[in-house]
Protein backbone atom coordinates (compact mmCIF):
# COMPACT_ATOMS: atom_id res chain seq x y z
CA UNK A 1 -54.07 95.96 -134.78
CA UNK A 2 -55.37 99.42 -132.98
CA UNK A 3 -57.12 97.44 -131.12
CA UNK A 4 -54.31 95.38 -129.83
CA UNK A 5 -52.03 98.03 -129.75
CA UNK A 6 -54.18 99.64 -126.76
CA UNK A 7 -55.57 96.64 -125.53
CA UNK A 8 -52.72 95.76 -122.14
CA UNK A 9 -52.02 100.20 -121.47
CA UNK A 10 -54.67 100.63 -119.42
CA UNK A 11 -53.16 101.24 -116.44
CA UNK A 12 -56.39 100.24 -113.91
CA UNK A 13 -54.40 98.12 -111.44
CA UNK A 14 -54.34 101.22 -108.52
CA UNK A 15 -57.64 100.92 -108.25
CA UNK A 16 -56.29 97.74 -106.14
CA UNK A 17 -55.29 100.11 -103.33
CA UNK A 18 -54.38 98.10 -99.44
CA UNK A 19 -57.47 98.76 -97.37
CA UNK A 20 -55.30 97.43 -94.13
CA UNK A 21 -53.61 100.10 -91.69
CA UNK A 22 -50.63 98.60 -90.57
CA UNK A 23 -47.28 100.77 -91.64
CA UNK A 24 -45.86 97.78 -93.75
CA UNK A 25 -49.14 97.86 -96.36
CA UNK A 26 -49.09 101.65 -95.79
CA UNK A 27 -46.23 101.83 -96.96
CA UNK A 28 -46.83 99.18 -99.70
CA UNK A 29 -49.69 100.92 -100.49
CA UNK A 30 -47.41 103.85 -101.61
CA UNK A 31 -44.91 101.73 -103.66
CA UNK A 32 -47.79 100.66 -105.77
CA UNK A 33 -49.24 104.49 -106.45
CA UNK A 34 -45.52 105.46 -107.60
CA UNK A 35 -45.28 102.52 -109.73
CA UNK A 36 -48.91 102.92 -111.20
CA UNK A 37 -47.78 106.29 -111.98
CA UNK A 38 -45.10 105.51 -113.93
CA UNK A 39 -45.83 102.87 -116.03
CA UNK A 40 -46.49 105.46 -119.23
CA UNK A 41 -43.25 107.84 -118.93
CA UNK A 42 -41.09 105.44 -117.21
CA UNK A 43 -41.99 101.78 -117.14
CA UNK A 44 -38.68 100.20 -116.60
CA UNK A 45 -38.64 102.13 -112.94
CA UNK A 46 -42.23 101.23 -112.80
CA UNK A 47 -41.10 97.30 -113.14
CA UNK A 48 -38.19 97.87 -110.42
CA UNK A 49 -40.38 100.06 -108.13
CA UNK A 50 -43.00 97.24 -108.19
CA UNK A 51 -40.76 93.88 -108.14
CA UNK A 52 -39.48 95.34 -104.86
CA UNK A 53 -42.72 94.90 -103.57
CA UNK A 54 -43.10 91.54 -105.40
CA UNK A 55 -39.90 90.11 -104.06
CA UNK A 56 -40.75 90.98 -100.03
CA UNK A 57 -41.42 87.76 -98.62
CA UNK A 58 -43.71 89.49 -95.85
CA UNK A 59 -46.06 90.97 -98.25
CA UNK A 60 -49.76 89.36 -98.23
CA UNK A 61 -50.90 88.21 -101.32
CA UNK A 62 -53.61 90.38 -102.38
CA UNK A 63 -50.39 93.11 -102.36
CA UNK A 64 -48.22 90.71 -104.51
CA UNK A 65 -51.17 90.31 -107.43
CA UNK A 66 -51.09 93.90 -107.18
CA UNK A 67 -47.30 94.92 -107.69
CA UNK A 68 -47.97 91.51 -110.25
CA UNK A 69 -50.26 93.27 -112.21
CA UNK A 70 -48.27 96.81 -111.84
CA UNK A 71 -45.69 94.65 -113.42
CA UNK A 72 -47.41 93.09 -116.34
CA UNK A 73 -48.70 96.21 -117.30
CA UNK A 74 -45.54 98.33 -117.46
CA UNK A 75 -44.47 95.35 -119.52
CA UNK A 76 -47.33 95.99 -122.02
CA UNK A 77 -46.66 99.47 -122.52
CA UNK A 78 -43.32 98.21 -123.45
CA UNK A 79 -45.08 95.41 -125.62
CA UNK A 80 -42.63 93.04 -124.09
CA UNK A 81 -45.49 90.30 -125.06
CA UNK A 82 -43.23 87.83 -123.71
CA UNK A 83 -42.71 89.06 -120.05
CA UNK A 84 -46.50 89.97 -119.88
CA UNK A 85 -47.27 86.40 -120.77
CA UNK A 86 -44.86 84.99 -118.10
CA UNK A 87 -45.79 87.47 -115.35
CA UNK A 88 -50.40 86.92 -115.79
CA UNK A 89 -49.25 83.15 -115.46
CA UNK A 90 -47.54 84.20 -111.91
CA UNK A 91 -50.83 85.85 -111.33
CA UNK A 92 -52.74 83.35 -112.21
CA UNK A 93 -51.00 81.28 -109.98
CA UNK A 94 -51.76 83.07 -106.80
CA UNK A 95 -55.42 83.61 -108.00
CA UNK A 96 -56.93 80.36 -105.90
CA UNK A 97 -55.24 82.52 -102.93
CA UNK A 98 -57.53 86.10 -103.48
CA UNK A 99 -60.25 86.27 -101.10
CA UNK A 100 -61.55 89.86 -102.39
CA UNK A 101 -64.03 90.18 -104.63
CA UNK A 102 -62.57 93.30 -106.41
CA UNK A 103 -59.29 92.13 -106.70
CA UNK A 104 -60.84 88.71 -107.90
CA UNK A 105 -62.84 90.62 -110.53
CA UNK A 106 -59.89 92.72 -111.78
CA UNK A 107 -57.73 89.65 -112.35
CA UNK A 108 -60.05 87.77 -114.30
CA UNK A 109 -60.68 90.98 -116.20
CA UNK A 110 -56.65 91.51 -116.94
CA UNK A 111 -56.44 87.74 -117.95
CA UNK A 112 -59.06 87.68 -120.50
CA UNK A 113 -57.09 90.80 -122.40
CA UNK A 114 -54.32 88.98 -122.28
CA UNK A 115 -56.24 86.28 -124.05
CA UNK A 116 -57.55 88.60 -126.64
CA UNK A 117 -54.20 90.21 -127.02
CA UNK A 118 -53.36 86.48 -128.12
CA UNK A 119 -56.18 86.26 -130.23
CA UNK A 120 -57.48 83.87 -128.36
CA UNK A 121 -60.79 85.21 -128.52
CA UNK A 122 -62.84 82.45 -126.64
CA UNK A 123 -60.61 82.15 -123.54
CA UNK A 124 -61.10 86.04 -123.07
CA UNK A 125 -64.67 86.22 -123.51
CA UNK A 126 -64.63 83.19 -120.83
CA UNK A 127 -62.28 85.28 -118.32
CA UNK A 128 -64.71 88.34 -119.10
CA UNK A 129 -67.95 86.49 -118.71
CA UNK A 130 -66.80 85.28 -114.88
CA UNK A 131 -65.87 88.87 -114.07
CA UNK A 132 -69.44 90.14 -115.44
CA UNK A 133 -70.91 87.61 -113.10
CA UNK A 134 -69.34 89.03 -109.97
CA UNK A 135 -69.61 92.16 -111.22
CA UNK A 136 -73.37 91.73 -111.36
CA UNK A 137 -73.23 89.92 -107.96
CA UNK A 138 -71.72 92.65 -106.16
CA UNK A 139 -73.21 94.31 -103.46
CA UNK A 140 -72.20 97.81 -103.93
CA UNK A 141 -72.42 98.44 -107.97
CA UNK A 142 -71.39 102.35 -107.41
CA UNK A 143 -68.26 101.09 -106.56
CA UNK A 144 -67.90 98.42 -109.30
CA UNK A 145 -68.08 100.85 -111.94
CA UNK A 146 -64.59 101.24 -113.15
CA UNK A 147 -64.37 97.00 -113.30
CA UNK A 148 -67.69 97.22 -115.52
CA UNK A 149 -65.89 99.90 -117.65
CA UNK A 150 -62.81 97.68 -118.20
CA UNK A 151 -64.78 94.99 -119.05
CA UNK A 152 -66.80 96.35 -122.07
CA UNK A 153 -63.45 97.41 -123.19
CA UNK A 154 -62.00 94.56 -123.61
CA UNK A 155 -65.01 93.03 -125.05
CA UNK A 156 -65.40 96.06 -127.79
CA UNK A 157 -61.70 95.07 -128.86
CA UNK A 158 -62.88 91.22 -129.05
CA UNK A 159 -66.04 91.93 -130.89
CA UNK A 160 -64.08 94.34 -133.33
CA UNK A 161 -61.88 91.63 -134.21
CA UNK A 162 -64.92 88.69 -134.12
CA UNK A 163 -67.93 90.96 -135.74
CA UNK A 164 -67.59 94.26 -136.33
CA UNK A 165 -67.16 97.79 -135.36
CA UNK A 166 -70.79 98.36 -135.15
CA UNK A 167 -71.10 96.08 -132.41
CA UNK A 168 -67.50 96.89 -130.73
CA UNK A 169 -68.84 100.69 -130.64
CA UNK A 170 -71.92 99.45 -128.34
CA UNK A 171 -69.56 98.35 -125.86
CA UNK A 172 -67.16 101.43 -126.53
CA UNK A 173 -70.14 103.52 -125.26
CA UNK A 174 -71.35 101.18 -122.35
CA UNK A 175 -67.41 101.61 -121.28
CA UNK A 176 -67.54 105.79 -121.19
CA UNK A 177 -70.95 105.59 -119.37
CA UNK A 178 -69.75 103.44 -116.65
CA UNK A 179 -66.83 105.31 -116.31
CA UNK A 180 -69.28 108.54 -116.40
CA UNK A 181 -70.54 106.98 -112.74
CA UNK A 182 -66.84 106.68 -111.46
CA UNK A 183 -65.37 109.53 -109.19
CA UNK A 184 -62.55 111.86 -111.86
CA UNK A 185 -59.17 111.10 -111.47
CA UNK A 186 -56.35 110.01 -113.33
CA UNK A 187 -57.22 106.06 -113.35
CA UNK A 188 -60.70 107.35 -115.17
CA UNK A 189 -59.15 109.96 -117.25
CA UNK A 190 -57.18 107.63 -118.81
CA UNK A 191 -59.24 104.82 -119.29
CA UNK A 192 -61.88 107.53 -120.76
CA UNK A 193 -58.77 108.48 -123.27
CA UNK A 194 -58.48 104.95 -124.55
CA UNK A 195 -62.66 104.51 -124.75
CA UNK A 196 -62.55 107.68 -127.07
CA UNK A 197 -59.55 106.54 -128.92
CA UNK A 198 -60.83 103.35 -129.85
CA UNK A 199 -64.24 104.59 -130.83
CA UNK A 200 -62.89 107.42 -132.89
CA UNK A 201 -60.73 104.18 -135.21
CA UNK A 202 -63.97 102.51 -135.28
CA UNK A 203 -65.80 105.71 -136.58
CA UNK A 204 -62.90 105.93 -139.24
CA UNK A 205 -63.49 102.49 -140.46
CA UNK A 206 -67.16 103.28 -140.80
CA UNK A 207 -66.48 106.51 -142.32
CA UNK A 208 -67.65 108.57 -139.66
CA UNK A 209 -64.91 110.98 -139.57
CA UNK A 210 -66.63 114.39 -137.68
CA UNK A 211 -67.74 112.47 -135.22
CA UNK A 212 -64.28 110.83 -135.28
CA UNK A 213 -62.12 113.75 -134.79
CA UNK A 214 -64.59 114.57 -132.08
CA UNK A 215 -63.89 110.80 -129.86
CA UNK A 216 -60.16 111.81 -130.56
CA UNK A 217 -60.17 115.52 -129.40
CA UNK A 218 -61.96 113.91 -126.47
CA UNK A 219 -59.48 110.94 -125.83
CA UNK A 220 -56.72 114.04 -126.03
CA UNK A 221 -58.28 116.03 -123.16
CA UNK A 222 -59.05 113.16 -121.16
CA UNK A 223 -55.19 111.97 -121.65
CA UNK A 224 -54.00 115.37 -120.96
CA UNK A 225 -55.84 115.33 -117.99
CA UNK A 226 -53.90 112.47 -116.32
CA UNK A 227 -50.67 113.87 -117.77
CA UNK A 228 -49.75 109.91 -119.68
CA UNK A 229 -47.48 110.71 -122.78
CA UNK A 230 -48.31 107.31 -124.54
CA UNK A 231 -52.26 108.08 -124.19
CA UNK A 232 -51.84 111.57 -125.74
CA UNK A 233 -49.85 110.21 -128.15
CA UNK A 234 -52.24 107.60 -129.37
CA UNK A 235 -54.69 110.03 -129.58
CA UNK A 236 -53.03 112.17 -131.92
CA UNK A 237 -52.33 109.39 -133.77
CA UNK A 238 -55.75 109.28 -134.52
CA UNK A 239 -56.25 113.02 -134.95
CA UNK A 240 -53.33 113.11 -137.56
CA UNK A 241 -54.65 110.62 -139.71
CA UNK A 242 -58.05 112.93 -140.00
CA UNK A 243 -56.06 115.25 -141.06
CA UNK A 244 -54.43 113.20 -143.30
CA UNK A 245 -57.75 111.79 -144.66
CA UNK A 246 -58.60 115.42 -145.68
CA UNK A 247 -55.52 116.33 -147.29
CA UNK A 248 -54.52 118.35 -144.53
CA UNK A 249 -50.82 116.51 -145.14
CA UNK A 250 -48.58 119.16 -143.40
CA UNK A 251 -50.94 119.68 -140.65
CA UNK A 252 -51.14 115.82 -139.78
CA UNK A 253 -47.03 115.69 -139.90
CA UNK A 254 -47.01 118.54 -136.97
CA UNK A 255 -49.32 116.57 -134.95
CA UNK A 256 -47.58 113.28 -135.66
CA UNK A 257 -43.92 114.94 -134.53
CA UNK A 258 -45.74 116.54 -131.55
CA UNK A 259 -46.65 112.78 -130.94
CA UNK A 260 -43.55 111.11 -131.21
CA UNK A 261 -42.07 113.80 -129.07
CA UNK A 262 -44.17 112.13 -126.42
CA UNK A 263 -43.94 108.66 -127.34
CA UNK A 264 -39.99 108.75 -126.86
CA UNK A 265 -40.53 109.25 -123.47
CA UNK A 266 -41.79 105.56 -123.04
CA UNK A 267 -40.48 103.71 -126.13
CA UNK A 268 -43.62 101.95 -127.08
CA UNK A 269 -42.84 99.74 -130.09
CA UNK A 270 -46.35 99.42 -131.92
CA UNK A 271 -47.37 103.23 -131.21
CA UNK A 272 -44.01 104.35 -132.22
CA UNK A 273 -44.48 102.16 -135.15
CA UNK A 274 -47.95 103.94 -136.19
CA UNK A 275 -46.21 107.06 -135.73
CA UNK A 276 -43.51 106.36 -138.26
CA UNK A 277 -46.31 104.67 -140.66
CA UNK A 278 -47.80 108.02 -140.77
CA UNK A 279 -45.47 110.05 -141.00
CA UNK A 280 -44.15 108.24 -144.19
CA UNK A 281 -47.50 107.92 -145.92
CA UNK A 282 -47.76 111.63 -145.32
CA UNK A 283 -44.16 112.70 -146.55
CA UNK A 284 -45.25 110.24 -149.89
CA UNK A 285 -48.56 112.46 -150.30
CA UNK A 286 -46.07 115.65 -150.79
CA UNK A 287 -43.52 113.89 -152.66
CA UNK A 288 -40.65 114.27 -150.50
CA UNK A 289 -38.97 110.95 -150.94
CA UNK A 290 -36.27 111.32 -148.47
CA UNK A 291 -38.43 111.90 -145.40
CA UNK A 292 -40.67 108.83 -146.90
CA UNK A 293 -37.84 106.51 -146.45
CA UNK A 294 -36.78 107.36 -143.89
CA UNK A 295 -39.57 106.79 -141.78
CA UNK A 296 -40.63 103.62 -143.87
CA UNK A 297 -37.35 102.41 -142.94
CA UNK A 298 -38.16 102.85 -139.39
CA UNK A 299 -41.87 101.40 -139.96
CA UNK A 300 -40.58 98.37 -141.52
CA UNK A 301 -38.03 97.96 -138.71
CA UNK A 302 -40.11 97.85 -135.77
CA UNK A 303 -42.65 96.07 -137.71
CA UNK A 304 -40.89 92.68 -137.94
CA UNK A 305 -39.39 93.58 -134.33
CA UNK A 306 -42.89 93.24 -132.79
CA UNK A 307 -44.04 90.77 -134.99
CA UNK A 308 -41.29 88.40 -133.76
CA UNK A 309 -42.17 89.35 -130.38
CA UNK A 310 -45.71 88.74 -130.52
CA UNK A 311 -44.97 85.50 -132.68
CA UNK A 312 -42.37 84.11 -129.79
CA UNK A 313 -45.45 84.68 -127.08
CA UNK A 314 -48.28 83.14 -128.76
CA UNK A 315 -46.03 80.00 -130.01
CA UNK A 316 -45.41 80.11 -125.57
CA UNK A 317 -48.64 80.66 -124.69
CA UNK A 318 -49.96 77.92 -127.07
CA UNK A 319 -47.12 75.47 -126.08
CA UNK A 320 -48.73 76.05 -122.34
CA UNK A 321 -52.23 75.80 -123.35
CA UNK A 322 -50.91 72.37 -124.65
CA UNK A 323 -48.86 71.10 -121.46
CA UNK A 324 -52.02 71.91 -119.82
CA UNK A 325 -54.06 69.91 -121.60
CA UNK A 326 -52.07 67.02 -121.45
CA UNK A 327 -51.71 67.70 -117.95
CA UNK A 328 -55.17 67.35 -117.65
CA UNK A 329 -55.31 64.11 -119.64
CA UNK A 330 -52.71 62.59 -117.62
CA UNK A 331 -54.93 63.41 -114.02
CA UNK A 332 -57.93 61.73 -116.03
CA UNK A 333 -55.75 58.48 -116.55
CA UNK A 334 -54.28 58.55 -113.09
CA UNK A 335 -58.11 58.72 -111.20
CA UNK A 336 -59.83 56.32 -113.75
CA UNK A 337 -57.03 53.89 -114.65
CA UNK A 338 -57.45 51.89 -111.13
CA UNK A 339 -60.97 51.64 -112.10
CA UNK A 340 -59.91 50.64 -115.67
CA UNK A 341 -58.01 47.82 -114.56
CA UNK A 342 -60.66 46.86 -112.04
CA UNK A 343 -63.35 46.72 -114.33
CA UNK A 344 -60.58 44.59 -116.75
CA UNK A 345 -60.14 42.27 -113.71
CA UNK A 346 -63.87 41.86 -113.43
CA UNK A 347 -65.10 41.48 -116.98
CA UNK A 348 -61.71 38.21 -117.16
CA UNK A 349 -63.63 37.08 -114.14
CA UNK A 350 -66.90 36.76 -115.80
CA UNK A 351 -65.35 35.36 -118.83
CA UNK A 352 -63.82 32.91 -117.04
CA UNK A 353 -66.87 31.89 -115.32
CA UNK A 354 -68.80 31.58 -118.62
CA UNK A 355 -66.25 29.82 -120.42
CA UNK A 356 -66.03 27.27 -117.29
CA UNK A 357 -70.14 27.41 -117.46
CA UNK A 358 -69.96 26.53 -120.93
CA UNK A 359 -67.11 23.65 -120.85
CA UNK A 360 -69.43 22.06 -117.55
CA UNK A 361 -72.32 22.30 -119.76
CA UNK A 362 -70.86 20.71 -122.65
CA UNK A 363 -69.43 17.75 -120.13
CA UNK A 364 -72.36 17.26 -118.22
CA UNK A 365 -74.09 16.84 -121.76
CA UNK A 366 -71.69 14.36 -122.86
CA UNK A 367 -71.97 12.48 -120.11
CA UNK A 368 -76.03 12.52 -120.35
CA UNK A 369 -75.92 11.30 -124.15
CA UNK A 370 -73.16 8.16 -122.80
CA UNK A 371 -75.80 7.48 -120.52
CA UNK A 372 -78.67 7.43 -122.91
CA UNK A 373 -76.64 5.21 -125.66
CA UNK A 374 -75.73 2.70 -122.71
């Protein structure tokens, strides 16, 4: 669930910056920076900033995938599972239509989290494998860095879920040292800050817990770095429940307020959610039963909230997985049932030729044996 919960934040869709001169993609090229920017404190003005740029009917594709992707990611730091369903179908869409290899690469890579944030673990390791390809195909690999980075990301959280945390921990690493070779700035910082956070839960699990606290003080810098409430918050998320794991119960309940300080600013339901976990399992360690349920109460609240939201997406995403299929089924029939009935047509020919071989045969013998007999 850690995983999942940090799987769709990443917010690497600037990298996707207009390379054209002309004032209009200028200009579009700043609508996409302020959006990018605001998907972790304010993603509903992220969403509006964006759809303008979505809606213009002059905009070039490669733009439109772009504010698309602005879009679906807002929508993930929302963990509105259903609109970031609907709006990676829109960008699949227009994927046929992308003509640069980046942009191509990116997509692919955003698709196949969406798969694995719908456990549909095959379909995202296919998405991922086609982006490795033209990731290793590319000309210019100092440049291709970042998209290498995402991509062992998303495979750590896949192979977490699949295998293990051993494995997902190789891929955590491979992640921070591509993103090592990447220029700092805010698009690295934070994509560092979820590398760290995600290794330091997988060091918890194996019971790792210096080195631990030492991925989350890491993913904490990085995410103060780029100033992104929700990636500061997940990281001392992390850091709290060290603290917790040493019976450092007060301590962890400062750093868990301090987080949920942040995380109001964006109103993410599954971080707030792990914020409100820990905080009650902490107030239950000291006894103080009125702080316990109050924050269970809260837990339990936006647990079945996001459970019936991811529920309502994967029964949609299934349902289209399905009408594709049959989709498919139906083209089959349409191309091969002309040669279907042909090959009908043809085998009633040669039957009736045999059958009018045989009855000629049989007649022609008849008449032979008369002739004998007379």
């Amino acid at each position: 669930m850690r995983n999942r919960a940090f799987l769709l934040v990443l917010f690497f869709v600037s990298l996707l910056s207009p390379t054209d001169r002309s004032i209009a993609q200028s200009e579009a090229d700043s609508i996409l920076k302020k959006a990018n920017r605001l998907i972790y404190e304010n993603p509903d003005e992220a969403i509006k900033i964006a759809s303008t740029l979505y809606n213009d009917p002059a905009m070039p594709v490669k733009h439109k995938i772009s504010a698309l992707l602005a879009i679906s990611t807002a929508y993930s730091s929302k963990r509105d599972y259903e609109m970031v369903s609907q709006t990676i179908n829109e960008i699949d869409i227009f994927f046929p239509q992308i003509k640069e290899e980046k942009q191509k690469i990116n997509v692919l890579n955003r698709i196949g989290a969406q798969f694995h944030d719908l456990k549909i673990y095959d379909k995202a390791i296919e998405y991922l494998d086609e982006a490795l390809l033209l990731i290793d195909s590319y000309q210019y690999q100092d440049s291709i860095q970042p998209f290498l980075g995402y991509n062992y990301i998303v495979r750590g959280f896949v192979y977490r879920q699949q295998m293990s945390c051993e494995i997902a921990l190789t891929y955590f690493d491979k992640a921070i040292e591509a993103y090592d070779k990447t220029e700092e700035n805010d698009i690295t910082n934070g994509n560092m800050s979820v590398c760290y956070y995600n290794k330091g839960n997988c060091l918890i699990n194996l019971d790792r817990i210096k080195e631990a606290e030492t991925s989350f003080l890491l993913a904490i810098q990085h995410a103060e770095r780029t100033a992104a409430p929700t990636l500061i918050s997940f990281a001392q998320k992390g850091l709290a429940e060290i603290k917790s794991r040493e019976g450092k119960y007060i301590e962890a309940i400062n750093i868990l307020n301090s987080a949920l300080t942040n995380a109001e600013l964006v109103g993410d339901l599954i971080l707030n959610r792990g914020l409100y976990e820990g905080l009650s399992n902490n107030y239950l360690a000291l006894n103080d039963w009125d702080n316990y349920l109050l924050y269970r109460n809260q837990y339990l609240a936006l647990l079945n909230q996001t459970k019936q939201s991811e529920r309502k997406t994967i029964n949609q995403s299934m349902y289209r997985l399905t009408q594709t299929r049959a989709e498919e089924i139906e083209d089959f029939h349409t191309v091969f049932q002309p040669l279907q009935i042909g090959l009908l047509v043809l085998f009633l020919l040669l039957l009736f030729f045999l059958i009018r071989f045989v009855l000629l045969s049989e007649k022609k013998l008849k008449k032979l044996e008369r002739t004998l007999k007379s």
